[in-house]
C-alpha atoms as a PDB file:
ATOM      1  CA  UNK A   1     106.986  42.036 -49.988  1.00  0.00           C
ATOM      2  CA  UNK A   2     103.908  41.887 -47.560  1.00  0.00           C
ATOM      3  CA  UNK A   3     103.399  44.623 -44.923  1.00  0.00           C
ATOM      4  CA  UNK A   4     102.874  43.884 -41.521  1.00  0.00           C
ATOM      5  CA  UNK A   5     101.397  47.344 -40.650  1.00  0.00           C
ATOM      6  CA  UNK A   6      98.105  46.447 -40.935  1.00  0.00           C
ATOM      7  CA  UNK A   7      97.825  43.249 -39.670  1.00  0.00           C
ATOM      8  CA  UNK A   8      99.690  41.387 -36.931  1.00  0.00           C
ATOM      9  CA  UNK A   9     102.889  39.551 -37.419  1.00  0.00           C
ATOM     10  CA  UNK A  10     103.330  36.112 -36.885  1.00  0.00           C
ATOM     11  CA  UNK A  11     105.854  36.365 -34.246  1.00  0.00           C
ATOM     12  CA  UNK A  12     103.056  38.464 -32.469  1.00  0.00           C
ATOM     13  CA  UNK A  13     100.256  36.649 -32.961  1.00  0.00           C
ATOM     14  CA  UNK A  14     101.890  33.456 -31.452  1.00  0.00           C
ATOM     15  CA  UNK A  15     102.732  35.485 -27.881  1.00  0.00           C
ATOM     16  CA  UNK A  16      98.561  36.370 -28.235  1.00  0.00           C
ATOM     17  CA  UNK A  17      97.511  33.263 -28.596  1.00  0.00           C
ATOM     18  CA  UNK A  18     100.004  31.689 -26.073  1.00  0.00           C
ATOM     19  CA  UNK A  19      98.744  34.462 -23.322  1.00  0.00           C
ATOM     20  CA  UNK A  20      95.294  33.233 -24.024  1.00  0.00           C
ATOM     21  CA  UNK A  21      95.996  29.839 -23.863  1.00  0.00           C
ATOM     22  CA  UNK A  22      97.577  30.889 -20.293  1.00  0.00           C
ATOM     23  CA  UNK A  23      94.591  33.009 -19.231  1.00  0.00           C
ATOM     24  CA  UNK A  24      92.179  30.441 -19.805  1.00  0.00           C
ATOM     25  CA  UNK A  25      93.888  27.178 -19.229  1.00  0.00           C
ATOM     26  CA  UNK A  26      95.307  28.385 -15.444  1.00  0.00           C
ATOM     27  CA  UNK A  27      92.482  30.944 -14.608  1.00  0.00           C
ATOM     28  CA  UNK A  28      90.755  27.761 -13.091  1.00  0.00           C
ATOM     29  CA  UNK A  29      87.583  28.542 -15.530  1.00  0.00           C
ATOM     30  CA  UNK A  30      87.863  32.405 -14.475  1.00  0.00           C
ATOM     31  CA  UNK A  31      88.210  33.224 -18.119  1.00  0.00           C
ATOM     32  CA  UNK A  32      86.766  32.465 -21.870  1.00  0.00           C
ATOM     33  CA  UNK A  33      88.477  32.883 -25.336  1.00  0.00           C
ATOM     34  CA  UNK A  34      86.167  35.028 -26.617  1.00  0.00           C
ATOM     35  CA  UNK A  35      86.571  37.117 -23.572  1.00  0.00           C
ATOM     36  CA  UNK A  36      90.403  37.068 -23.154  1.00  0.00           C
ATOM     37  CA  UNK A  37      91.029  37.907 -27.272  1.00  0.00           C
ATOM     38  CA  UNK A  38      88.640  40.744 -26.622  1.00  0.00           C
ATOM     39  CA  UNK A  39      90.439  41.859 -23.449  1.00  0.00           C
ATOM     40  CA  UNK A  40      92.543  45.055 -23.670  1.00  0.00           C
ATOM     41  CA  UNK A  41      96.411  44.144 -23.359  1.00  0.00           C
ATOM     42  CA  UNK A  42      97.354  46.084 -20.300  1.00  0.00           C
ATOM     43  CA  UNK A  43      94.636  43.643 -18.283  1.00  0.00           C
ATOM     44  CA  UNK A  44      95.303  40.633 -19.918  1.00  0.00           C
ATOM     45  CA  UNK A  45      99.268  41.241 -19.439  1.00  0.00           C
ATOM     46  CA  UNK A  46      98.194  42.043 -16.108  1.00  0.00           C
ATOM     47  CA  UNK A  47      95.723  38.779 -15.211  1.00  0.00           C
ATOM     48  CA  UNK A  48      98.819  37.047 -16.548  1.00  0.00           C
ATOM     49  CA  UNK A  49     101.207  38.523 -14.750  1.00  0.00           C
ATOM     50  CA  UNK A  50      99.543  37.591 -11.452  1.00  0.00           C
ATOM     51  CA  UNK A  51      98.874  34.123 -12.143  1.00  0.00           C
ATOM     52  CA  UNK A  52     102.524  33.849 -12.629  1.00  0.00           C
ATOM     53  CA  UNK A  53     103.129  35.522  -9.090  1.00  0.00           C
ATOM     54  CA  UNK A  54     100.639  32.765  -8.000  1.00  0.00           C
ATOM     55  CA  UNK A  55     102.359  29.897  -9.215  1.00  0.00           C
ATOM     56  CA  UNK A  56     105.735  31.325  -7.933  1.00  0.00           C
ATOM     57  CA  UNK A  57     104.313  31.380  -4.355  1.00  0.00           C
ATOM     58  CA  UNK A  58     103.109  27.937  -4.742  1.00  0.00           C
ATOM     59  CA  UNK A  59     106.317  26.501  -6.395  1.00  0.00           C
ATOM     60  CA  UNK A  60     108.341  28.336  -3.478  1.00  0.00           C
ATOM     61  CA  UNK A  61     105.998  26.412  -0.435  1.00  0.00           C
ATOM     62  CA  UNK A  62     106.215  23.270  -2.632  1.00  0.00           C
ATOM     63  CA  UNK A  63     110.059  23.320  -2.234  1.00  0.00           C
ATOM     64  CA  UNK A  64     110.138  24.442   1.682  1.00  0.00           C
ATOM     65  CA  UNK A  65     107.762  21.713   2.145  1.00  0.00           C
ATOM     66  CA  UNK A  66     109.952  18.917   0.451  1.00  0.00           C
ATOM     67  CA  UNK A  67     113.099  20.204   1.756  1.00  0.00           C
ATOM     68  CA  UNK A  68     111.606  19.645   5.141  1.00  0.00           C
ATOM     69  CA  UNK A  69     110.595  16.565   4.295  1.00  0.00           C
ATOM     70  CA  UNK A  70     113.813  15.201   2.788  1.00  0.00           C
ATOM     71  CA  UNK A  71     115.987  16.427   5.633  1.00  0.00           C
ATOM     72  CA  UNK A  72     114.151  14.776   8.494  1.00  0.00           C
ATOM     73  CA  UNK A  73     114.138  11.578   6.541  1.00  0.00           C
ATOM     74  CA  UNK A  74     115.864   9.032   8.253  1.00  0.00           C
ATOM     75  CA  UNK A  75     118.914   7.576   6.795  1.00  0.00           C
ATOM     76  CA  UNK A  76     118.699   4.065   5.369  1.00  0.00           C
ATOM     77  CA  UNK A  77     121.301   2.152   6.324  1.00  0.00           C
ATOM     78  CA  UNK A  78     122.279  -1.289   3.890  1.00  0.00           C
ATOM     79  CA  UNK A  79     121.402  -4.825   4.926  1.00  0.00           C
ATOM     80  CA  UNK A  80     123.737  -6.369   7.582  1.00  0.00           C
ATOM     81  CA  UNK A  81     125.020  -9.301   4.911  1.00  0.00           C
ATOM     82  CA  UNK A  82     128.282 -11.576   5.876  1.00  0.00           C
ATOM     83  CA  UNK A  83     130.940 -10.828   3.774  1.00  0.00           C
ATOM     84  CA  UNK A  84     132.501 -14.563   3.834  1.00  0.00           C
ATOM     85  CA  UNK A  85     129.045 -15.597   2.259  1.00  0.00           C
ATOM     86  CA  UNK A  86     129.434 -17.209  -1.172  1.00  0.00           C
ATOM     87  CA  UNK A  87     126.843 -17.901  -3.619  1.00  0.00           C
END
């Protein structure tokens, strides 16, 4: 039986490394491995924390924006084809 009380589990290491990944792929070059595996959890949970806030606001303008769009669209009508036409 191996211990996991000096080391961390697997189950956490894969939420640090996927909070690093998220720190340094969307902090727009803001942040560096090195720096974000050395970074104490309650600022890295917090970095994260507002990028997701960030992306929430941007997802939520996205939408008004197309929603506006698509309902001042103008409605396609079909082609005006003879029904007695045969082929």
């Amino acid at each position: 039986m191996g211990s996991s009380f000096f080391g961390l589990t697997s189950e956490y290491k894969l939420q640090l490394y996927q909070e690093i990944h998220d720190l340094v792929y969307y902090g727009n070059g803001g942040f560096i491995y090195s720096e974000v595996y050395n970074m104490p959890i309650h600022i890295r949970r917090f970095h994260t924390q507002k990028i997701s806030e960030l992306h929430d606001e941007q997802n939520k303008e996205h939408e008004k924006i197309m929603n506006k769009y698509n309902n001042h669209k103008a409605p396609t009508k079909s082609p005006n084809i003879p029904k007695n036409l045969s082929f």
